[in-house]
N, C-alpha and C. Protein backbone atom coordinates (compact mmCIF):
# COMPACT_ATOMS: atom_id res chain seq x y z
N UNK A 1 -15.03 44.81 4.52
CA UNK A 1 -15.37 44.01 5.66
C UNK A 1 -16.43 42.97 5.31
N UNK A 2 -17.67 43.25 4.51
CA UNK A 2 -18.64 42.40 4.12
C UNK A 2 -18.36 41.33 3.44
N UNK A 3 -16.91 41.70 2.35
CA UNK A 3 -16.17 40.60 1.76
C UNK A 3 -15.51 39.46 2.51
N UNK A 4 -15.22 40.24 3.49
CA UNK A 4 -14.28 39.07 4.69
C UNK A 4 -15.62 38.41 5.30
N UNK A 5 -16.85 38.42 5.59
CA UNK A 5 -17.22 38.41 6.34
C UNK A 5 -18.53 37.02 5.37
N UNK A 6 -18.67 37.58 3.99
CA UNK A 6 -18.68 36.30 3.62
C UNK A 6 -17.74 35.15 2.75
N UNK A 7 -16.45 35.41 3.16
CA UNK A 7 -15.89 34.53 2.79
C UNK A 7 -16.04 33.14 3.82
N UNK A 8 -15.77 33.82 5.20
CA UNK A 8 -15.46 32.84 5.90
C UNK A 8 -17.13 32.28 6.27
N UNK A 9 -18.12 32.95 6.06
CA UNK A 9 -19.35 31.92 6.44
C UNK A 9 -19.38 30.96 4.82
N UNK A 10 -18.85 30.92 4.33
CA UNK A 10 -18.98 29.92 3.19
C UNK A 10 -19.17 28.58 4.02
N UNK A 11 -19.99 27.68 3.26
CA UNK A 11 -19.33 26.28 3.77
C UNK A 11 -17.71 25.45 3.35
N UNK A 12 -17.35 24.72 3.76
CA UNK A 12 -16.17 24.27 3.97
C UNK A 12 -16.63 23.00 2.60
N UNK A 13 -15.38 22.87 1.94
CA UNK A 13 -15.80 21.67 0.60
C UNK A 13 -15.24 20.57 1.25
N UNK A 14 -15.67 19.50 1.06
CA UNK A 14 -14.81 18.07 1.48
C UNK A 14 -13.81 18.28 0.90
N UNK A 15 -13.03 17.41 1.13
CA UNK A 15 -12.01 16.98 0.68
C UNK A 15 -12.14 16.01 -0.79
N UNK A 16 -11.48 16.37 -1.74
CA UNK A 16 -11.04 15.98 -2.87
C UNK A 16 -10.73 14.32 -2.93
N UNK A 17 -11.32 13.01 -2.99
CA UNK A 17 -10.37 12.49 -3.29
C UNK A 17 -9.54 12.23 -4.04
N UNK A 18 -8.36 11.50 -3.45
CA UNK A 18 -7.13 11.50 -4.53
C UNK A 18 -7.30 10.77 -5.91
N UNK A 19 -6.82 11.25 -6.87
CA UNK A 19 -6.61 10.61 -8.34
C UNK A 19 -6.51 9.67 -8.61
N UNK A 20 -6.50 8.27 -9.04
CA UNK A 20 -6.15 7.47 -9.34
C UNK A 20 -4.62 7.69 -9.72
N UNK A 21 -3.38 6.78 -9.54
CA UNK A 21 -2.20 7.12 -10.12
C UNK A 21 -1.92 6.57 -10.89
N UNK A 22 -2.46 5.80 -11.90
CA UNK A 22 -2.07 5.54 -13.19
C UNK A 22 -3.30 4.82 -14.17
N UNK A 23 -3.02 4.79 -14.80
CA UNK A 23 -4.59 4.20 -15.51
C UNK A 23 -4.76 2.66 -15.19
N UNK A 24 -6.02 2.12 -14.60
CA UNK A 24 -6.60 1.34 -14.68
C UNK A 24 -6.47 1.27 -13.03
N UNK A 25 -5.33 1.33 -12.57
CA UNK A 25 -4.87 1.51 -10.40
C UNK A 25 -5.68 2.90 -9.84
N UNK A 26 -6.20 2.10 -9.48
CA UNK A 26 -6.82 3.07 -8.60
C UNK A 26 -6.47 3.25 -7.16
N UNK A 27 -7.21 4.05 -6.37
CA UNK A 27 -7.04 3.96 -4.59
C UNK A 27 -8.10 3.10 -4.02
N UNK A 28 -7.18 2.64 -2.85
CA UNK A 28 -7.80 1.60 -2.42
C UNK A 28 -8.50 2.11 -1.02
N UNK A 29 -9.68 1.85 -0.39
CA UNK A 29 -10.53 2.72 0.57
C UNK A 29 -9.62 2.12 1.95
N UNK A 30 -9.99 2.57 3.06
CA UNK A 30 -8.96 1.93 4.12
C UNK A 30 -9.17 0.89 3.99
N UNK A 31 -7.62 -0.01 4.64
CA UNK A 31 -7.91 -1.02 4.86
C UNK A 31 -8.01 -1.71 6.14
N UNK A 32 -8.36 -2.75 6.38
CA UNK A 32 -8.29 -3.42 8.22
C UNK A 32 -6.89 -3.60 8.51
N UNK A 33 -6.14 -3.70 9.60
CA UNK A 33 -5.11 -4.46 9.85
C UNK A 33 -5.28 -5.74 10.01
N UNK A 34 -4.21 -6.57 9.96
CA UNK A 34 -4.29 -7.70 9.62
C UNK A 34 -4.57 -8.17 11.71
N UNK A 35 -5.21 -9.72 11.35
CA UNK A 35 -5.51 -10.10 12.69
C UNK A 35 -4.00 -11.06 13.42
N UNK A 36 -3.01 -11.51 11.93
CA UNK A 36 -1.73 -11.72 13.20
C UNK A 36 -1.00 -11.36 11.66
N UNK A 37 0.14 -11.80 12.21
CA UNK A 37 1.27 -11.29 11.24
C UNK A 37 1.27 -9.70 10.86
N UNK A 38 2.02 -9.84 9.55
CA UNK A 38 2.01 -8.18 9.23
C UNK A 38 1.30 -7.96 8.11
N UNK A 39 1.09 -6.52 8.10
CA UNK A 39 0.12 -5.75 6.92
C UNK A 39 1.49 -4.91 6.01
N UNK A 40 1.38 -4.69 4.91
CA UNK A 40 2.02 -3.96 3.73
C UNK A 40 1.22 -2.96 3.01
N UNK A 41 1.51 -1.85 3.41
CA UNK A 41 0.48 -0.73 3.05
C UNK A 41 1.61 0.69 2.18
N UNK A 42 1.11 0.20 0.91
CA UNK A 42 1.73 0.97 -0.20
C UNK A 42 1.51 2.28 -0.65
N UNK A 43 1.88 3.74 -0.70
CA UNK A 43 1.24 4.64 -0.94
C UNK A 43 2.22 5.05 -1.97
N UNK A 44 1.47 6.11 -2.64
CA UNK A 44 1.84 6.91 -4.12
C UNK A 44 1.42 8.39 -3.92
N UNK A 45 2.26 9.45 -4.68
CA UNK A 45 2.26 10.83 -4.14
C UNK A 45 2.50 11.54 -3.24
N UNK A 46 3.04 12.64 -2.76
CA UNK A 46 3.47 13.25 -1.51
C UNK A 46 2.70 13.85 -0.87
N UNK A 47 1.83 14.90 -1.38
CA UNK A 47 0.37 15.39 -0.98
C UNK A 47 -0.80 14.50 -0.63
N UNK A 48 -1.57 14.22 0.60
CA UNK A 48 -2.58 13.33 0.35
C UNK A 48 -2.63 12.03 -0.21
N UNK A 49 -1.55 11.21 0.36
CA UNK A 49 -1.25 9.83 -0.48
C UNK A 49 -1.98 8.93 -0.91
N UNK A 50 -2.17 8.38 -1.76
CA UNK A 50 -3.27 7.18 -2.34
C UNK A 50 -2.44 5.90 -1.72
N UNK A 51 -3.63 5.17 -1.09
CA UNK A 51 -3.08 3.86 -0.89
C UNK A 51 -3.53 2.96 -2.02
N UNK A 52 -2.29 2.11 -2.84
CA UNK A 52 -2.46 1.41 -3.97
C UNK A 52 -1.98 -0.01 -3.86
N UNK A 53 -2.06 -0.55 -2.70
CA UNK A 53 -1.60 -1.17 -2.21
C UNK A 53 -1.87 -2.11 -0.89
N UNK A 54 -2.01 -3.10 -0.15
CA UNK A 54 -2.23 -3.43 1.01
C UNK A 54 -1.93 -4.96 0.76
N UNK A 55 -1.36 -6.07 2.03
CA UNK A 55 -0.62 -7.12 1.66
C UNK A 55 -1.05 -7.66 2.80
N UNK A 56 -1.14 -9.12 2.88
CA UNK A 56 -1.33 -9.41 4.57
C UNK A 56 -0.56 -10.68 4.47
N UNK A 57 0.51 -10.46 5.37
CA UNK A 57 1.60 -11.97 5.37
C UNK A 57 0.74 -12.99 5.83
N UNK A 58 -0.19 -13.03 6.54
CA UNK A 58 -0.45 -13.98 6.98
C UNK A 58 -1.43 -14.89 6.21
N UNK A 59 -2.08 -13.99 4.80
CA UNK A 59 -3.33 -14.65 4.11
C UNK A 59 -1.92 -14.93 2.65
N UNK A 60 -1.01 -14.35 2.62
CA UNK A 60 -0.36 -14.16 1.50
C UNK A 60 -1.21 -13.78 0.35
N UNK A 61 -1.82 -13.07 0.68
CA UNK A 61 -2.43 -12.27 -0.60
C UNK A 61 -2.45 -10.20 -0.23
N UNK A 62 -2.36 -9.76 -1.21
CA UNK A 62 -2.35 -8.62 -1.92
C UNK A 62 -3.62 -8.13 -2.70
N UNK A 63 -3.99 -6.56 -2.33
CA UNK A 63 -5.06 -6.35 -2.67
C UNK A 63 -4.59 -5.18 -2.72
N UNK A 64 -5.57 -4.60 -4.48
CA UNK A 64 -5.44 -3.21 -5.23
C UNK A 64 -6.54 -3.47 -5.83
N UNK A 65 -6.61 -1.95 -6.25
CA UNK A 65 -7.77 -1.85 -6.62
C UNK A 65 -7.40 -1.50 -8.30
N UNK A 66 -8.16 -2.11 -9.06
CA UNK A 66 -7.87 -2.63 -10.57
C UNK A 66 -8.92 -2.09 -11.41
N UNK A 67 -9.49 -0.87 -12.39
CA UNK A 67 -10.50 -0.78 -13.02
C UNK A 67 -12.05 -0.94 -12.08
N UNK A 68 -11.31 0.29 -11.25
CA UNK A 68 -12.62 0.19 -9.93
C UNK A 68 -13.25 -0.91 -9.26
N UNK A 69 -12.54 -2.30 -8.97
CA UNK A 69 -12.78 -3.43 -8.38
C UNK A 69 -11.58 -4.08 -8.00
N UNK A 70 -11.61 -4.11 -6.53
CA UNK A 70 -10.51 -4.89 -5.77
C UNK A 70 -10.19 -6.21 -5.99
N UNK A 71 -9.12 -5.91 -6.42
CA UNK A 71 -8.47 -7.44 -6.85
C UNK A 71 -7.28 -8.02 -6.04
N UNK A 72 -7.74 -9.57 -5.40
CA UNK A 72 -7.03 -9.71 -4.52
C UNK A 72 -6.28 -10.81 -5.14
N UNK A 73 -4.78 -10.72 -4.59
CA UNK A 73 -3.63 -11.45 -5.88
C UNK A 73 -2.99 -12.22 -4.49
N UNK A 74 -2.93 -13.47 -5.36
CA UNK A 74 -2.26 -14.80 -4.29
C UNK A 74 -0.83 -14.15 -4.14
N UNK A 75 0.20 -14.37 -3.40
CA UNK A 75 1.44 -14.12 -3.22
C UNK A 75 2.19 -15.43 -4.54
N UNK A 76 2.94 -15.05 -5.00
CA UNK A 76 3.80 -16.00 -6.66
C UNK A 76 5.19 -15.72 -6.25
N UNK A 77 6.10 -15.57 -5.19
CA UNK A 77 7.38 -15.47 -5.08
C UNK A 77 8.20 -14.13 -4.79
N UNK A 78 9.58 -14.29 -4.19
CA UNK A 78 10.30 -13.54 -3.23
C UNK A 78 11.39 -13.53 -3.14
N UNK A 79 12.25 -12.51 -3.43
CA UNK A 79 13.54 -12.84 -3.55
C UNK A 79 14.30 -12.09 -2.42
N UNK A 80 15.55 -11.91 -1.64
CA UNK A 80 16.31 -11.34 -0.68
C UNK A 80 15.75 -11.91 0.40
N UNK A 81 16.20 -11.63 1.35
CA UNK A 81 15.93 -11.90 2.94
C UNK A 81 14.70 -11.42 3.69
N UNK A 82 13.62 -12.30 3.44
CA UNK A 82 12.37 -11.71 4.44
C UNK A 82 12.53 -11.13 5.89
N UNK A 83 12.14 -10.20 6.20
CA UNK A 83 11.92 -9.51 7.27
C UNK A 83 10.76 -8.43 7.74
N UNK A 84 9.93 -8.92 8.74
CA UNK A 84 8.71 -8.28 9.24
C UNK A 84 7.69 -8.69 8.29
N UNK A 85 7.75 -10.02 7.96
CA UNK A 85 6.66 -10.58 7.28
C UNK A 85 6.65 -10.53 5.59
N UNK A 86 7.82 -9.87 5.43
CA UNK A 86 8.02 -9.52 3.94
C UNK A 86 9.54 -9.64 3.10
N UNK A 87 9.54 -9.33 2.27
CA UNK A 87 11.10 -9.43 1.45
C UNK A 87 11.22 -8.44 0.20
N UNK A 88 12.53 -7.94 0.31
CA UNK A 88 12.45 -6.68 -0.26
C UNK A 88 12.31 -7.05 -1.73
N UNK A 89 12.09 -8.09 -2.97
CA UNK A 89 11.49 -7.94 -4.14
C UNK A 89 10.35 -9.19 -3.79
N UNK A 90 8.91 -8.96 -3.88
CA UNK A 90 8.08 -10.18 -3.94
C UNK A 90 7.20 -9.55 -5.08
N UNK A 91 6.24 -10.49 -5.04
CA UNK A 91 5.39 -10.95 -6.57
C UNK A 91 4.50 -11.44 -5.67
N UNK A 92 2.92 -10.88 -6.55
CA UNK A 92 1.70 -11.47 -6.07
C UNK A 92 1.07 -11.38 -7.63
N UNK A 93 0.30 -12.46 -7.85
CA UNK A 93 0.17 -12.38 -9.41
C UNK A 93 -1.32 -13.38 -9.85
N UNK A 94 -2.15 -13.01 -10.51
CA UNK A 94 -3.37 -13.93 -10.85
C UNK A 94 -2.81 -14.38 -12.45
N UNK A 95 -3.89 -15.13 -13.03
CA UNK A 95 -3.73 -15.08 -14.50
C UNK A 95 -3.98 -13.94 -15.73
N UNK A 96 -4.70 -12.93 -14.41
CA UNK A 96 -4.70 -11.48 -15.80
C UNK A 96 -3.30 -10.59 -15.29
N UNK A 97 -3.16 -10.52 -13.78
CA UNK A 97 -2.37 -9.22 -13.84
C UNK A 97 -1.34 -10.06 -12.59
N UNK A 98 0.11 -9.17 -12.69
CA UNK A 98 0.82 -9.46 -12.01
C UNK A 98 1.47 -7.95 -11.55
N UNK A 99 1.82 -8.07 -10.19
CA UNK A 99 2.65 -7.34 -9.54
C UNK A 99 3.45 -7.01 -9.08
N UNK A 100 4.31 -6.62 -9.26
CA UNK A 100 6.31 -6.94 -8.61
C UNK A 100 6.32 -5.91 -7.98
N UNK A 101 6.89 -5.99 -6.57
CA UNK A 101 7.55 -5.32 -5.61
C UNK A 101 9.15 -5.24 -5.14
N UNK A 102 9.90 -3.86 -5.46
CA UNK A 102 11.22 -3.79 -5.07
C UNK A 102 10.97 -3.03 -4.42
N UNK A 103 11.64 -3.25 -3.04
CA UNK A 103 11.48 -1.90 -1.78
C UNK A 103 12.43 -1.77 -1.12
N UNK A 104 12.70 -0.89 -0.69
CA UNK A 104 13.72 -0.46 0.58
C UNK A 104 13.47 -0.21 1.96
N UNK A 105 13.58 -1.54 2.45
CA UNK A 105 12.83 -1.27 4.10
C UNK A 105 14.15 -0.69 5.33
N UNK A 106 13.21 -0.09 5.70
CA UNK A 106 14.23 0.62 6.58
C UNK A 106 13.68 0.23 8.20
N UNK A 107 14.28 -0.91 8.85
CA UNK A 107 14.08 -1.21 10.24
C UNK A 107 14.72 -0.49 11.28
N UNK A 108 13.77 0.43 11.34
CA UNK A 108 13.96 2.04 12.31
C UNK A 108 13.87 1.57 13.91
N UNK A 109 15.16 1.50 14.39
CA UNK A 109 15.44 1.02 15.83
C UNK A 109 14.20 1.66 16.61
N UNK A 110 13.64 2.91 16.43
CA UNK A 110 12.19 3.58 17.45
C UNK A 110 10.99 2.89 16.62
N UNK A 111 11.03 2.30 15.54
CA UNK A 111 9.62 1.53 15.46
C UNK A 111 10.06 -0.19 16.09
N UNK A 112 8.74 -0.55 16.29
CA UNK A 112 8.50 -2.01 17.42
C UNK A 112 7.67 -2.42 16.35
N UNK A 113 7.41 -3.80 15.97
CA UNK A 113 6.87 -4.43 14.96
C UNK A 113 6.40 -4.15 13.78
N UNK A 114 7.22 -3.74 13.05
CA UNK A 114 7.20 -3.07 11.85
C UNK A 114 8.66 -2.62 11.46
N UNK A 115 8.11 -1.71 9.89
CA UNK A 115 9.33 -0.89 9.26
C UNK A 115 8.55 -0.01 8.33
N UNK A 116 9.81 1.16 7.74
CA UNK A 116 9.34 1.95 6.73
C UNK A 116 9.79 1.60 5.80
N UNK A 117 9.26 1.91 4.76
CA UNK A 117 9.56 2.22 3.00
C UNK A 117 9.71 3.01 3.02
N UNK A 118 11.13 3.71 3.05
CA UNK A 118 11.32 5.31 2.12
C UNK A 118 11.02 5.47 0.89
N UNK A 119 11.35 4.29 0.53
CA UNK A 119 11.01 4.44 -1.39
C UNK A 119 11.16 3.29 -1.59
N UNK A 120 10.35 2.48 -3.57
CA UNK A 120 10.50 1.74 -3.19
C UNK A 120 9.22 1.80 -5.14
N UNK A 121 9.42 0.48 -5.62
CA UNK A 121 8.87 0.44 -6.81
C UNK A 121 7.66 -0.70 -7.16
N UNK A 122 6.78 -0.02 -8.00
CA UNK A 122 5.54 -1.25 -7.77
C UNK A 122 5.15 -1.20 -9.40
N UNK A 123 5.70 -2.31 -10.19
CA UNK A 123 4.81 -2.72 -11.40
C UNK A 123 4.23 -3.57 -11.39
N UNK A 124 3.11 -3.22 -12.15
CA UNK A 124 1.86 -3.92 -12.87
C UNK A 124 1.86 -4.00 -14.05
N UNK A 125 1.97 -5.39 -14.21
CA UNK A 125 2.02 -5.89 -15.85
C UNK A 125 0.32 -6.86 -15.97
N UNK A 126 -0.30 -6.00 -16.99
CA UNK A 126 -1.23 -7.25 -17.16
C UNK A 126 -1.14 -8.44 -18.56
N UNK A 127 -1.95 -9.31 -18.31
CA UNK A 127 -1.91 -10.46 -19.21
C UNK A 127 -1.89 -9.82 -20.88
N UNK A 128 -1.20 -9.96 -21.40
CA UNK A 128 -1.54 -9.07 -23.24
C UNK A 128 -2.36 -7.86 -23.06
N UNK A 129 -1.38 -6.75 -21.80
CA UNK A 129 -1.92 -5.53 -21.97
C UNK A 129 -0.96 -4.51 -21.74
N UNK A 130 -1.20 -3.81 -20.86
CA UNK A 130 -0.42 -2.38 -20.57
C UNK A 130 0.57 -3.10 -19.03
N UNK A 131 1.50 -2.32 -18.73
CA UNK A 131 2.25 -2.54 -17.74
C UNK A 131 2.64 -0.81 -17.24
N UNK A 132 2.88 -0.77 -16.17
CA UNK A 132 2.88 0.83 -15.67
C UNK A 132 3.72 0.32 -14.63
N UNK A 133 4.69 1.42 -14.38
CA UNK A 133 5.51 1.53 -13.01
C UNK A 133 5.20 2.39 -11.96
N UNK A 134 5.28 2.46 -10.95
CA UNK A 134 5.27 3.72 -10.03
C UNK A 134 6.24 3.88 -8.85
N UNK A 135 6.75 4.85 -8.45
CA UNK A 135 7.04 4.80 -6.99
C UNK A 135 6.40 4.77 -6.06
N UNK A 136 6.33 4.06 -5.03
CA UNK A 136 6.00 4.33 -3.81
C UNK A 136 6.39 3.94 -2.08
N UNK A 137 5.71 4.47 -1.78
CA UNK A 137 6.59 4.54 -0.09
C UNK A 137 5.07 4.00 0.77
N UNK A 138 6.07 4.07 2.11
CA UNK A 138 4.73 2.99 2.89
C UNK A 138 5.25 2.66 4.10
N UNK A 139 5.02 1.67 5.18
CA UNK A 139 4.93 1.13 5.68
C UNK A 139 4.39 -0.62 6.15
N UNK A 140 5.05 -1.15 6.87
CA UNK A 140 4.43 -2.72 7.50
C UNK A 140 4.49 -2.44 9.11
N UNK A 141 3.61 -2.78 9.23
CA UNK A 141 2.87 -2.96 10.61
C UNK A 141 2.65 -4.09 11.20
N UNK A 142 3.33 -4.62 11.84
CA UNK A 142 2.51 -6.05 12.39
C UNK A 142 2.34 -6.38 14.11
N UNK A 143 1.20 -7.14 13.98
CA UNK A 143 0.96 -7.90 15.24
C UNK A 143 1.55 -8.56 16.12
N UNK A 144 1.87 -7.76 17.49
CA UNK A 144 2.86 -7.50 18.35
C UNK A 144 2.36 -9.13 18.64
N UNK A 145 3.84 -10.28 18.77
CA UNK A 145 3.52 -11.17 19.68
C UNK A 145 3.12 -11.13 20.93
N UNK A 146 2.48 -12.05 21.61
CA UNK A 146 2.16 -12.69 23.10
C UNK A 146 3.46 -12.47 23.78
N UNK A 147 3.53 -12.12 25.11
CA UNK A 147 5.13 -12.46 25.41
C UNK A 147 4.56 -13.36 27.10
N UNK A 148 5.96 -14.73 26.27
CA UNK A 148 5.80 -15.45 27.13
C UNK A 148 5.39 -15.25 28.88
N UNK A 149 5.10 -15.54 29.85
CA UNK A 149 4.94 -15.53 31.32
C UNK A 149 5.54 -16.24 31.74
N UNK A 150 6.78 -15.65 32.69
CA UNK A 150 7.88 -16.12 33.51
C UNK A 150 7.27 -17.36 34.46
């Protein structure tokens, strides 16, 4: 009984944060939603997901976190049919590192301004360095228009 009795007065540990998922990508701390258009919010792992990822259509830039400092990458091109502020292969890219996005958006008749990523692929190639792939899944969210007044 004394055993049970200090197990549970233990204190409680925080929570762990998540790993980095590949070398040099790290997790990115929350992010804001965007103030119009849509947000692109990328996650990695099934347990406790790392966000490695975040996009804002409306600034066209992309932000990850790179060798423990957020690096925010202009939008560089897009291929397939944009929808909800995005297109299922785009590119956001500086002069050290570039990022390619292939995704599978799924425009779920019960979500309203937005969609999911069931799955969906994110490389990082840097300038004369390493390049790493990952999967990941996610969501876009965006900023419900005004609706006109009759």
């Amino acid at each position: 009984m004394s055993l049970m009795l200090t197990c549970c007065a233990m204190p409680h540990r925080a929570a762990i944060p998540a790993a980095p998922p590949a070398r040099g990508l790290g997790v990115l701390p929350p992010q804001a939603a965007p103030r119009a258009g849509c947000g692109l919010y990328l996650y990695v792992g099934s347990a406790g997901q790392a966000l490695v990822l975040a996009a804002d259509s409306s600034t066209g830039t992309a932000r990850i976190m790179l060798d423990g400092l957020v690096a925010v990458l202009p939008f560089a091109g897009f291929e397939g049919v944009p929808r909800t502020g995005f297109s299922p292969r785009m590119r956001y890219a500086s002069d050290a590192v570039a990022v390619d996005l292939d995704l599978d958006m799924d425009d779920r008749r019960e979500m309203t301004d937005g969609a999911a990523i069931e799955r969906g692929a994110l490389r990082l190639d840097r300038t004369g360095g390493d390049s790493i792939a990952l999967p990941v899944k996610g969501v876009i969210a965006c900023v419900p228009q005004p609706q006109a007044k009759p």
